[in-house]
N, C-alpha and C. Protein backbone atom coordinates (compact mmCIF):
# COMPACT_ATOMS: atom_id res chain seq x y z
N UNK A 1 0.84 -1.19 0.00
CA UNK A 1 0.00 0.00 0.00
C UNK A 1 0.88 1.24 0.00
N UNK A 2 0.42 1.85 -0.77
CA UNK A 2 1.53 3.48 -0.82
C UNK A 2 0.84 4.29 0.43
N UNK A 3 1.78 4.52 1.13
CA UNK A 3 1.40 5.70 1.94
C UNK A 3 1.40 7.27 1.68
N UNK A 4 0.79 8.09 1.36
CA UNK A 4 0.63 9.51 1.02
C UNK A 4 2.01 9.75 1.89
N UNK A 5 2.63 10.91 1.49
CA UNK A 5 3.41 11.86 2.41
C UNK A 5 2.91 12.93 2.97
N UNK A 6 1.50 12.94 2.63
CA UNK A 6 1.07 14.28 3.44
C UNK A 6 0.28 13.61 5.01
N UNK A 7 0.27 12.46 4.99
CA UNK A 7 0.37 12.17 6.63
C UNK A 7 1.44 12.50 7.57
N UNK A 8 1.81 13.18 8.03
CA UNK A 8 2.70 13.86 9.17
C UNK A 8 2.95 12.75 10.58
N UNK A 9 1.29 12.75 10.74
CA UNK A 9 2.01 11.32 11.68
C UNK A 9 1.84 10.28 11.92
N UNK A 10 2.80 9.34 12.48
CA UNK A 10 2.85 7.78 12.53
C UNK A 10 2.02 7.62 13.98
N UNK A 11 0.77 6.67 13.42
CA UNK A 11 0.12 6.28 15.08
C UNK A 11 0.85 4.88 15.30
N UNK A 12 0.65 4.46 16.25
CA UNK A 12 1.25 2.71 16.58
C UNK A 12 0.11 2.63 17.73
N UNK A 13 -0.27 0.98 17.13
CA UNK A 13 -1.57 0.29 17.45
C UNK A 13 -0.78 -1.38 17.83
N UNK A 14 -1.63 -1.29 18.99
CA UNK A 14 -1.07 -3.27 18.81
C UNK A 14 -1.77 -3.64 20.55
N UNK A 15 -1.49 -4.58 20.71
CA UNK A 15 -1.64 -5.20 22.52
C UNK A 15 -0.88 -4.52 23.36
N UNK A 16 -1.31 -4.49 24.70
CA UNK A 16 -1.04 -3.65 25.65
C UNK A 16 0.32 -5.05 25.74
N UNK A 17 1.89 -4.09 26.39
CA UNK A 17 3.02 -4.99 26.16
C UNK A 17 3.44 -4.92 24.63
N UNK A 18 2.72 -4.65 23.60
CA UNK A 18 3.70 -5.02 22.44
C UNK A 18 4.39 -3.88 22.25
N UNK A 19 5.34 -2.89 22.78
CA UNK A 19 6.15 -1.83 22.84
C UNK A 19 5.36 -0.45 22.15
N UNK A 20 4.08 -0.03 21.95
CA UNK A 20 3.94 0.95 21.56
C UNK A 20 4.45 2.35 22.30
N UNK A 21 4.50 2.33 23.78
CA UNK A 21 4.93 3.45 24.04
C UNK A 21 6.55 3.62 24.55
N UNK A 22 7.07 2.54 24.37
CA UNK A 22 8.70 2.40 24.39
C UNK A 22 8.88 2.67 23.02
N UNK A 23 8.40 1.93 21.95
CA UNK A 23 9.22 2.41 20.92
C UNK A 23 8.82 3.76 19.81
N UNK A 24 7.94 4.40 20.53
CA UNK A 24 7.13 5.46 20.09
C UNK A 24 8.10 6.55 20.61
N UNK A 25 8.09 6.36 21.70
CA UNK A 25 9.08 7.52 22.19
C UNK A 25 10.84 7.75 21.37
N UNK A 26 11.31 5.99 21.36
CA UNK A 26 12.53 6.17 20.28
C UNK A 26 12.30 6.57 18.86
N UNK A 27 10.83 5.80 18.09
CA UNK A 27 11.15 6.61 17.18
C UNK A 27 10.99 7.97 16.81
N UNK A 28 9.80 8.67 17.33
CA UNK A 28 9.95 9.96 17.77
C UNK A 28 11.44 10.60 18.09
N UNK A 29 12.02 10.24 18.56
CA UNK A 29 13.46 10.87 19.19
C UNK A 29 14.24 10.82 17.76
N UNK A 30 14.67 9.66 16.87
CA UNK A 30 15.35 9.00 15.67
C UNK A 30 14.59 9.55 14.67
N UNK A 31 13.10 10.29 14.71
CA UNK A 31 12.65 10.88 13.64
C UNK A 31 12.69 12.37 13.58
N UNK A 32 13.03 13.07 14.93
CA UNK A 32 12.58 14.28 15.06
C UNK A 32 11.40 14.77 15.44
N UNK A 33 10.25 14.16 15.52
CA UNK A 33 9.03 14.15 15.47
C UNK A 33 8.52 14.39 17.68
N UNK A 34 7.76 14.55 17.57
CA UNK A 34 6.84 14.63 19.20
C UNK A 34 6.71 13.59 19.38
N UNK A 35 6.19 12.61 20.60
CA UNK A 35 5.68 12.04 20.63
C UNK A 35 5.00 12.45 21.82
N UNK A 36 3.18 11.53 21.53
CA UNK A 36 1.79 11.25 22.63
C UNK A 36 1.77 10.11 22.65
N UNK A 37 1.41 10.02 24.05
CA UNK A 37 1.06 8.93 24.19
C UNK A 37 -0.64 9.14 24.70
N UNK A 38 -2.07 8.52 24.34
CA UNK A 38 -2.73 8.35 24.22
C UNK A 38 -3.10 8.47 25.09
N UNK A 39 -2.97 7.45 26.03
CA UNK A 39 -3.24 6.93 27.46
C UNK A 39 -3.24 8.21 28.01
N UNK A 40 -1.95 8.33 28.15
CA UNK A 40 -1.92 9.72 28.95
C UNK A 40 -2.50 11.31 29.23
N UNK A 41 -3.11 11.02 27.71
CA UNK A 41 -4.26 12.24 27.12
C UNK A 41 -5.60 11.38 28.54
N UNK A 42 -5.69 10.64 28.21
CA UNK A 42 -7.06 10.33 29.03
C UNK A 42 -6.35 10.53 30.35
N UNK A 43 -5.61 9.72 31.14
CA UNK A 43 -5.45 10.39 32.31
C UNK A 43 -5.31 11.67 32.68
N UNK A 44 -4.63 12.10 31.80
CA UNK A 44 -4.61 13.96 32.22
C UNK A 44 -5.83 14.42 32.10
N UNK A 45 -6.61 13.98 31.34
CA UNK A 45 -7.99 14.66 31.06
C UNK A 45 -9.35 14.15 32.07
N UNK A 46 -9.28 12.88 32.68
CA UNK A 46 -9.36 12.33 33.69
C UNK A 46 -9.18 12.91 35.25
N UNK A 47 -7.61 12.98 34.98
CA UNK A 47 -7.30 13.02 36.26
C UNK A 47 -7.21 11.63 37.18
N UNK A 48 -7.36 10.83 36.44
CA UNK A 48 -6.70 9.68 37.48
C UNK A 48 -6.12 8.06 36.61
N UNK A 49 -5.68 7.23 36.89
CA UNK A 49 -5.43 6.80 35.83
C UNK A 49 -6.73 5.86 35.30
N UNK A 50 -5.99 4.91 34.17
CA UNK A 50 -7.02 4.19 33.48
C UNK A 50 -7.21 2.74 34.40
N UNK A 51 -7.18 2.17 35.28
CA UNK A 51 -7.74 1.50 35.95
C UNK A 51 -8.75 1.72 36.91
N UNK A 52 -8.00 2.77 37.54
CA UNK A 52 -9.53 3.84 38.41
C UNK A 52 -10.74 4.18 37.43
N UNK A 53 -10.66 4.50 36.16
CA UNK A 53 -11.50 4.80 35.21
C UNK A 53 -12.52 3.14 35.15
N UNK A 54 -12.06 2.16 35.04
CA UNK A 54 -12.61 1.26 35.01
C UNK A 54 -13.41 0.97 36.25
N UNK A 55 -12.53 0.49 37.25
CA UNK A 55 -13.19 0.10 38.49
C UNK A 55 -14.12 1.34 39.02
N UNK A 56 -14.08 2.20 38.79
CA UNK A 56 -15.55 2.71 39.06
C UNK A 56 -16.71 3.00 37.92
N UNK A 57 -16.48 3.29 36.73
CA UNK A 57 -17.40 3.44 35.85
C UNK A 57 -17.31 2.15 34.30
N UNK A 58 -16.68 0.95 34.93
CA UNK A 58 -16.71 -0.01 33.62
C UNK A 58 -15.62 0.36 32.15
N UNK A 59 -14.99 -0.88 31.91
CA UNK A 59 -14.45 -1.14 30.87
C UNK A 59 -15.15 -0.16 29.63
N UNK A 60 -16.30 -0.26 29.24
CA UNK A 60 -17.44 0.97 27.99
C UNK A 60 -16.92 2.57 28.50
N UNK A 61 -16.72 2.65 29.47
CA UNK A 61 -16.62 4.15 29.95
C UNK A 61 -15.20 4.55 29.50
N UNK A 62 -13.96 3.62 29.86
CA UNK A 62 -13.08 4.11 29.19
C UNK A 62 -12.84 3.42 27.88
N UNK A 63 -13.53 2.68 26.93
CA UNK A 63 -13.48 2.85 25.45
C UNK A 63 -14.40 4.60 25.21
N UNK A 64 -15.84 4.53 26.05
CA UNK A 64 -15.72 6.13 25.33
C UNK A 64 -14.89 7.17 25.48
N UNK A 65 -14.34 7.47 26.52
CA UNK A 65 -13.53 8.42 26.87
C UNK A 65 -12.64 8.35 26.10
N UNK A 66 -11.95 7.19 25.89
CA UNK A 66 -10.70 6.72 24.76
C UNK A 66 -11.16 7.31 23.41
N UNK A 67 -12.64 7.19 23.17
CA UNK A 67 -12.81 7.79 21.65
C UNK A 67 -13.12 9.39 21.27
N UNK A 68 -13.69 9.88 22.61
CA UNK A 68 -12.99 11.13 22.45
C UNK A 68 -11.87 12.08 22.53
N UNK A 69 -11.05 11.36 23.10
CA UNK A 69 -9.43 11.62 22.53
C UNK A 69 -9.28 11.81 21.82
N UNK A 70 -9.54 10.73 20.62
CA UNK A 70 -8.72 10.33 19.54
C UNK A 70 -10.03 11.25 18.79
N UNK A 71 -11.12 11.33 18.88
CA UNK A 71 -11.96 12.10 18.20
C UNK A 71 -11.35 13.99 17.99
N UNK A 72 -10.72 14.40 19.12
CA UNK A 72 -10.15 15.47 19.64
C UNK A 72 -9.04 15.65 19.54
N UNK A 73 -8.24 14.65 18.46
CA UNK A 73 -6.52 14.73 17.97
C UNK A 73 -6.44 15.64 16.87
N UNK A 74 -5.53 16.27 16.77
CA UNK A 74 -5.45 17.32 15.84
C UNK A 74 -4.28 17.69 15.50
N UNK A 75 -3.49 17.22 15.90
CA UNK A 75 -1.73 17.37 15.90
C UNK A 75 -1.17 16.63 14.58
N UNK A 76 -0.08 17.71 14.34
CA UNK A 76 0.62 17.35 13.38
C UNK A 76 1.72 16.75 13.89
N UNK A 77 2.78 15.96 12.62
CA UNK A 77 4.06 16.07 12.77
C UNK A 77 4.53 15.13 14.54
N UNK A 78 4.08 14.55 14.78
CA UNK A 78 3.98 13.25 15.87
C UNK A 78 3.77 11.96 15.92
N UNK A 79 4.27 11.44 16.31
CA UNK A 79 4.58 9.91 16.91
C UNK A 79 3.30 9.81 17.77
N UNK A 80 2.25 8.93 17.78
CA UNK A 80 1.27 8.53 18.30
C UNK A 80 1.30 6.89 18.89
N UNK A 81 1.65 6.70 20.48
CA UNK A 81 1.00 5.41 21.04
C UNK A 81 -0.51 5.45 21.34
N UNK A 82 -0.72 4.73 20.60
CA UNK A 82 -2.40 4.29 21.23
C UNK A 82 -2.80 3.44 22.04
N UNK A 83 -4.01 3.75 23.29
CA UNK A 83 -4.21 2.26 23.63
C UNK A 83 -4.68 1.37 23.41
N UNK A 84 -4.66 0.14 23.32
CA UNK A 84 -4.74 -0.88 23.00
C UNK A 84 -5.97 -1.58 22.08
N UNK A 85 -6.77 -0.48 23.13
CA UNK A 85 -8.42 -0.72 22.74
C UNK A 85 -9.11 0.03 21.41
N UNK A 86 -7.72 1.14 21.46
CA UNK A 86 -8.43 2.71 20.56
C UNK A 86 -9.10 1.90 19.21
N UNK A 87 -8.51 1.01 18.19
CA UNK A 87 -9.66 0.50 16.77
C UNK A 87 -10.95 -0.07 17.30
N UNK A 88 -11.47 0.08 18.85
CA UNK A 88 -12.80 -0.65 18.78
C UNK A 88 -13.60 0.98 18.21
N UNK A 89 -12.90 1.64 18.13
CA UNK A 89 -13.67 3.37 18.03
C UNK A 89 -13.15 3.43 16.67
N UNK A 90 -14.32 2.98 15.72
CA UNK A 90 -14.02 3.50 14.36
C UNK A 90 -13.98 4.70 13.90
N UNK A 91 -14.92 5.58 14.44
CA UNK A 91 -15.04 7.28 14.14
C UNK A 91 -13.63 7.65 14.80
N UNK A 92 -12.80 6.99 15.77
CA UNK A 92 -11.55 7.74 16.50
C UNK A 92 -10.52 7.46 15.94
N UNK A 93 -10.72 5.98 15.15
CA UNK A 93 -9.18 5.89 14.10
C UNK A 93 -9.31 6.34 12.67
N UNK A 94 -10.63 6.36 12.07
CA UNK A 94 -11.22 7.57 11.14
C UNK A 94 -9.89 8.90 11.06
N UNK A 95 -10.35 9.49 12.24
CA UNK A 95 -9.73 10.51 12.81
C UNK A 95 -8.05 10.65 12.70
N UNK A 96 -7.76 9.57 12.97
CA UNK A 96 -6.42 9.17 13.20
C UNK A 96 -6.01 9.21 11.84
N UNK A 97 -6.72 8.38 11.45
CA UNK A 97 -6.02 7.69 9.60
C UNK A 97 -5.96 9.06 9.03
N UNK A 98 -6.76 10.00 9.27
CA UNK A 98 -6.72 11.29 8.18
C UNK A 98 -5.68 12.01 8.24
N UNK A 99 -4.89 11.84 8.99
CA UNK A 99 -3.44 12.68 8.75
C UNK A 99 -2.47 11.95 9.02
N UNK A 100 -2.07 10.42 9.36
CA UNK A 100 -1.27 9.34 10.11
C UNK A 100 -0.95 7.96 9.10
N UNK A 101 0.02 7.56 9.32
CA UNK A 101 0.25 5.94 8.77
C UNK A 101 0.03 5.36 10.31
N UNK A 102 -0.72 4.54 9.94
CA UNK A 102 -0.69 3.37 11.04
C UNK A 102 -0.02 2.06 10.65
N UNK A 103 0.68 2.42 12.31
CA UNK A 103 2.10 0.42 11.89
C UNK A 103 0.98 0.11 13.36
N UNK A 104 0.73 -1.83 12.87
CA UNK A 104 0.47 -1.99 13.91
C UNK A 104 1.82 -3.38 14.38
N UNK A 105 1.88 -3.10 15.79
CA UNK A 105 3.27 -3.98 16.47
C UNK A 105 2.49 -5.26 16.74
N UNK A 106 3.21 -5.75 16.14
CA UNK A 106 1.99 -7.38 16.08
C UNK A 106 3.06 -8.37 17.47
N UNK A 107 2.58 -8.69 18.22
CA UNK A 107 3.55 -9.26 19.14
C UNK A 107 2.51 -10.72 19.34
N UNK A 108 3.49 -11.69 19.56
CA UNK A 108 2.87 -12.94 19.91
C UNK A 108 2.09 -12.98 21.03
N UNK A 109 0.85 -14.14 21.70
CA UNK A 109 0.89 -14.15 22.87
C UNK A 109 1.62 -14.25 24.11
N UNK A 110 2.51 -15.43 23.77
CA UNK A 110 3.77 -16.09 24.81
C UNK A 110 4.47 -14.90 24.74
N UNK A 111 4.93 -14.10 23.82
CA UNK A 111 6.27 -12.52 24.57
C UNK A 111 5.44 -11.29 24.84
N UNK A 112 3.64 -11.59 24.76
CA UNK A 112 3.18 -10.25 25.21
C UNK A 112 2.70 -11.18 26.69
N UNK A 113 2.92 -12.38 27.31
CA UNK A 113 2.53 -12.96 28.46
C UNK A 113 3.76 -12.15 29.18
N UNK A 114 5.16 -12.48 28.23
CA UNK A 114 5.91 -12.59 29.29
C UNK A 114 6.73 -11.02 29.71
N UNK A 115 5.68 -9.99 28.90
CA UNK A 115 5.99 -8.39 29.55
C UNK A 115 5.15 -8.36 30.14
N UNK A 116 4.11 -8.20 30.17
CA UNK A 116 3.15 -8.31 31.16
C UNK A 116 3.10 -8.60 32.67
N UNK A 117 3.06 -7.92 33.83
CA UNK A 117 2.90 -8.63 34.77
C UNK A 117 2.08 -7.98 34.93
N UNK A 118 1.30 -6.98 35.31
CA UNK A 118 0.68 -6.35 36.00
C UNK A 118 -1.21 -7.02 35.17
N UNK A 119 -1.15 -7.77 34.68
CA UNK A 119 -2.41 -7.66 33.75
C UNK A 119 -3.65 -7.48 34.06
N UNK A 120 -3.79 -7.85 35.37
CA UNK A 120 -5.08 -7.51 35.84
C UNK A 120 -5.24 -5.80 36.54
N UNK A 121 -4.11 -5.33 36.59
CA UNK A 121 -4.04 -3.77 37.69
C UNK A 121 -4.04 -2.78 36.24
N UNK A 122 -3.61 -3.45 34.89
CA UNK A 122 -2.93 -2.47 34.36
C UNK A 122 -3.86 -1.85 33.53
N UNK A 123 -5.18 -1.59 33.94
CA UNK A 123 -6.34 -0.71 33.01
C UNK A 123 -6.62 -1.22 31.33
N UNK A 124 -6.66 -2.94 31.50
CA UNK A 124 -7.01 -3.02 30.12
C UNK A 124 -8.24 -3.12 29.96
N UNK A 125 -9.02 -2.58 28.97
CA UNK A 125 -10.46 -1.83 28.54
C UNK A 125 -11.17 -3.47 27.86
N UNK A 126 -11.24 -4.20 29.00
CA UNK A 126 -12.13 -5.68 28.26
C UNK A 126 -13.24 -5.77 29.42
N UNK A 127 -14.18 -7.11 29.09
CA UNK A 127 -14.82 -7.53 29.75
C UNK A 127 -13.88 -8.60 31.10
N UNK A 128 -14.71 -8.49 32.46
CA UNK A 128 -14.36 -9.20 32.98
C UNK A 128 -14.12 -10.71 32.83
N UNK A 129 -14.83 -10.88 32.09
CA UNK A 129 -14.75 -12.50 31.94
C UNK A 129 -13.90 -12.71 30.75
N UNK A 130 -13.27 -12.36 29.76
CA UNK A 130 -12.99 -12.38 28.97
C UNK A 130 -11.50 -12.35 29.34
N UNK A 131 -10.96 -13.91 28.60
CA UNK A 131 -9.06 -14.33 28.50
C UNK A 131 -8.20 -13.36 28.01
N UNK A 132 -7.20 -13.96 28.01
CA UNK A 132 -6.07 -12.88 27.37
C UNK A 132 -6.01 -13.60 26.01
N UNK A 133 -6.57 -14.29 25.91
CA UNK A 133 -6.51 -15.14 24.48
C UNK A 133 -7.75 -14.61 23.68
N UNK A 134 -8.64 -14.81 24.24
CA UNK A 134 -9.94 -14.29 23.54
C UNK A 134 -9.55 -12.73 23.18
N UNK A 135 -9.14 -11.59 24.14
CA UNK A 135 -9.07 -10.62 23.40
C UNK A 135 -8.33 -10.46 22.70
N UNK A 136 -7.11 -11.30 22.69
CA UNK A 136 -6.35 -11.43 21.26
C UNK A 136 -6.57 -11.26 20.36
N UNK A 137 -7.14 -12.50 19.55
CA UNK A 137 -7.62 -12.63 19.14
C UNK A 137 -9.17 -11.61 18.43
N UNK A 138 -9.68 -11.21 19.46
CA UNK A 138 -10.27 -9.86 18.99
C UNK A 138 -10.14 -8.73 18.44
N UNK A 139 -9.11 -8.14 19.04
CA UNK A 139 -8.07 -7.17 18.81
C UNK A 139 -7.56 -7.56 17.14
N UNK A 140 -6.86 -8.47 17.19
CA UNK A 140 -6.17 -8.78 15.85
C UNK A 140 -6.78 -8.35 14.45
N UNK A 141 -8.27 -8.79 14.20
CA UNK A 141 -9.14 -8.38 13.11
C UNK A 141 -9.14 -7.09 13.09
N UNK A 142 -8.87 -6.18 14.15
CA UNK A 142 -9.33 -4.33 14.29
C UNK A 142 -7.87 -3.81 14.12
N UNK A 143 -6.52 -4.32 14.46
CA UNK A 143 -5.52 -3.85 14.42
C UNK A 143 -5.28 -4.05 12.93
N UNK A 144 -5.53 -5.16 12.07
CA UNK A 144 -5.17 -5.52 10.73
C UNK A 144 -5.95 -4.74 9.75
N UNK A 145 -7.28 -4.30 10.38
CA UNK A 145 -8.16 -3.11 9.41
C UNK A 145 -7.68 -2.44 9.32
N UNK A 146 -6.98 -1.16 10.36
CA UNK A 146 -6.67 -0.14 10.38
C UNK A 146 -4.78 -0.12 9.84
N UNK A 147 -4.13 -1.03 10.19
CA UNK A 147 -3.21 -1.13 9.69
C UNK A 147 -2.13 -0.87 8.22
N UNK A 148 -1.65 0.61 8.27
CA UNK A 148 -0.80 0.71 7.24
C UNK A 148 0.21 -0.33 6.79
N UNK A 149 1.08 -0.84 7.81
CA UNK A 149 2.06 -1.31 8.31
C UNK A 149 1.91 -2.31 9.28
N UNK A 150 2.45 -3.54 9.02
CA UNK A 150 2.43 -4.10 10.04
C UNK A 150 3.98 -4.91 10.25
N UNK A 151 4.44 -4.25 11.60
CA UNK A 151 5.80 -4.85 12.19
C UNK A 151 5.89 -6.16 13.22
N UNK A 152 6.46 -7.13 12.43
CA UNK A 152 6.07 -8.51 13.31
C UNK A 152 7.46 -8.21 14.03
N UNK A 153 7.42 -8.03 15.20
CA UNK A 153 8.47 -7.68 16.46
C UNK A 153 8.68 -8.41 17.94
N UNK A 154 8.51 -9.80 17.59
CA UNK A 154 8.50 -10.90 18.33
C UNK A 154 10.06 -11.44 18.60
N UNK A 155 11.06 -11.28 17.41
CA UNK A 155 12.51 -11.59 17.64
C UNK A 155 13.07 -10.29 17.14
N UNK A 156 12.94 -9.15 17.59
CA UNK A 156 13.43 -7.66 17.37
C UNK A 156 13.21 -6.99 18.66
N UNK A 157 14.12 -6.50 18.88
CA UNK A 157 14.51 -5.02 19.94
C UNK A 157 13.62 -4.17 19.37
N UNK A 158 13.69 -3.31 20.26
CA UNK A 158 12.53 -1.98 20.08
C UNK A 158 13.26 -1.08 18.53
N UNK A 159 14.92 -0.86 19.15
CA UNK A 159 15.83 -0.25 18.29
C UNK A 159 15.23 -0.84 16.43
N UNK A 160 15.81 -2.23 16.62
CA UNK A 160 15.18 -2.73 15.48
C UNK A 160 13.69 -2.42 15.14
N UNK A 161 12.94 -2.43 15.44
CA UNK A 161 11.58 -2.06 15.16
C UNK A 161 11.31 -0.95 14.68
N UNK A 162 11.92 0.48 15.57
CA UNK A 162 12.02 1.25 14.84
C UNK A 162 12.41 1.73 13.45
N UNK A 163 13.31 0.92 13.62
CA UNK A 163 14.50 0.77 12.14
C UNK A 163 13.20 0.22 11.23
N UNK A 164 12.63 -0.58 11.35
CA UNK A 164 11.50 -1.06 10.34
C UNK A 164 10.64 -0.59 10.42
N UNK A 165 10.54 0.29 11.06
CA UNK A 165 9.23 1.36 11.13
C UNK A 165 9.70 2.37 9.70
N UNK A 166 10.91 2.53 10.17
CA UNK A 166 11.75 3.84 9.14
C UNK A 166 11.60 3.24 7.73
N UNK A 167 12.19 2.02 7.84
CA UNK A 167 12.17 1.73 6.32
C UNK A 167 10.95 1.15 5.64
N UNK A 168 10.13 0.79 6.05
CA UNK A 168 8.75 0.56 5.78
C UNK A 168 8.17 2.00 5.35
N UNK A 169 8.06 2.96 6.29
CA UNK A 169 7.73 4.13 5.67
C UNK A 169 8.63 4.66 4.13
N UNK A 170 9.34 4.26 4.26
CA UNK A 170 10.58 5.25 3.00
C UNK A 170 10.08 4.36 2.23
N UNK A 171 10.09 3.34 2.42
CA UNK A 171 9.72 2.47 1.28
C UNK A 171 8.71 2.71 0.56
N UNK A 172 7.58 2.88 1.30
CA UNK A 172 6.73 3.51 0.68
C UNK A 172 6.15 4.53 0.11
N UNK A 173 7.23 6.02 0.43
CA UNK A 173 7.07 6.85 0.08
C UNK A 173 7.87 7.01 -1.37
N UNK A 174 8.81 6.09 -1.80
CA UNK A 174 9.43 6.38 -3.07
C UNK A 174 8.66 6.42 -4.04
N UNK A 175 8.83 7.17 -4.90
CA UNK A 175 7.87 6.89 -6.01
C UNK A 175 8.15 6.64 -7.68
């Protein structure tokens, strides 16, 4: 897929653990570019973090809140981590896609088990009853829609990833 050059910025989409906001911040730094991190738009806008958001008003409360974020992005010229959940909000990656390439960081289950510790504290936007397999698996169909790019980063460093972030983009911008 050719990517326009008049997208300014790169969002990164994938499972909570698959390095979006570690390697968002390097490539941001290696591109010149800003980087947001997503999440952090809702907590600041919040005021508390995204697990408190859950345990008192439900998993739905912070997918909406999450989609007016991303409904309310407007920035150029930035490095974008998203969370995890942001493609269940089609009108919010709409939003996104209109000025952005999206890479999504495709990480296995077994190396997104084994960053993970916190999984139950760490504000992920699912149903209670629902595995870490099942939302996998869920996730996967919404990350591959929206997906410019996709970086399989299962035997790669962040460093490396970036690096294929870079050349994936150039690549596509030659013409």
């Amino acid at each position: 897929m050719k990517i326009p050059t008049s997208k300014s910025n790169i969002v990164l989409i994938g499972m909570p653990g698959s390095g979006k906001s570690t390697v968002g911040v390097l490539l941001a730094k290696h591109l010149a570019m800003e980087f947001v991190d997503t999440d952090i738009l809702i907590q600041t806008r919040e005021n508390r973090d995204l697990q408190s958001i859950m345990d008192s008003e439900g998993y739905m409360a912070l997918r909406q809140i999450e989609e007016e974020v991303l409904l309310d992005f407007d920035r150029t010229h930035h490095v974008v981590s998203t969370g995890g959940s942001a493609p269940y909000s089609q009108k919010g990656m709409e939003n996104l896609c209109k000025n952005s390439v999206v890479v999504f960081l495709n990480v296995s289950i077994p190396v997104l088990k084994s960053r993970i510790t916190n999984y139950e504290s760490r504000g992920i936007a699912k149903p209670d009853h629902q595995s870490f397999e099942e939302l996998f698996e869920e996730r996967q169909v919404l990350y591959r829609r929206y997906a410019d790019i996709t970086i399989n980063s299962d035997e790669i460093n962040q460093d490396e990833v970036c690096e294929a972030i870079t050349k994936a983009i150039e690549k596509d911008n030659q013409v």
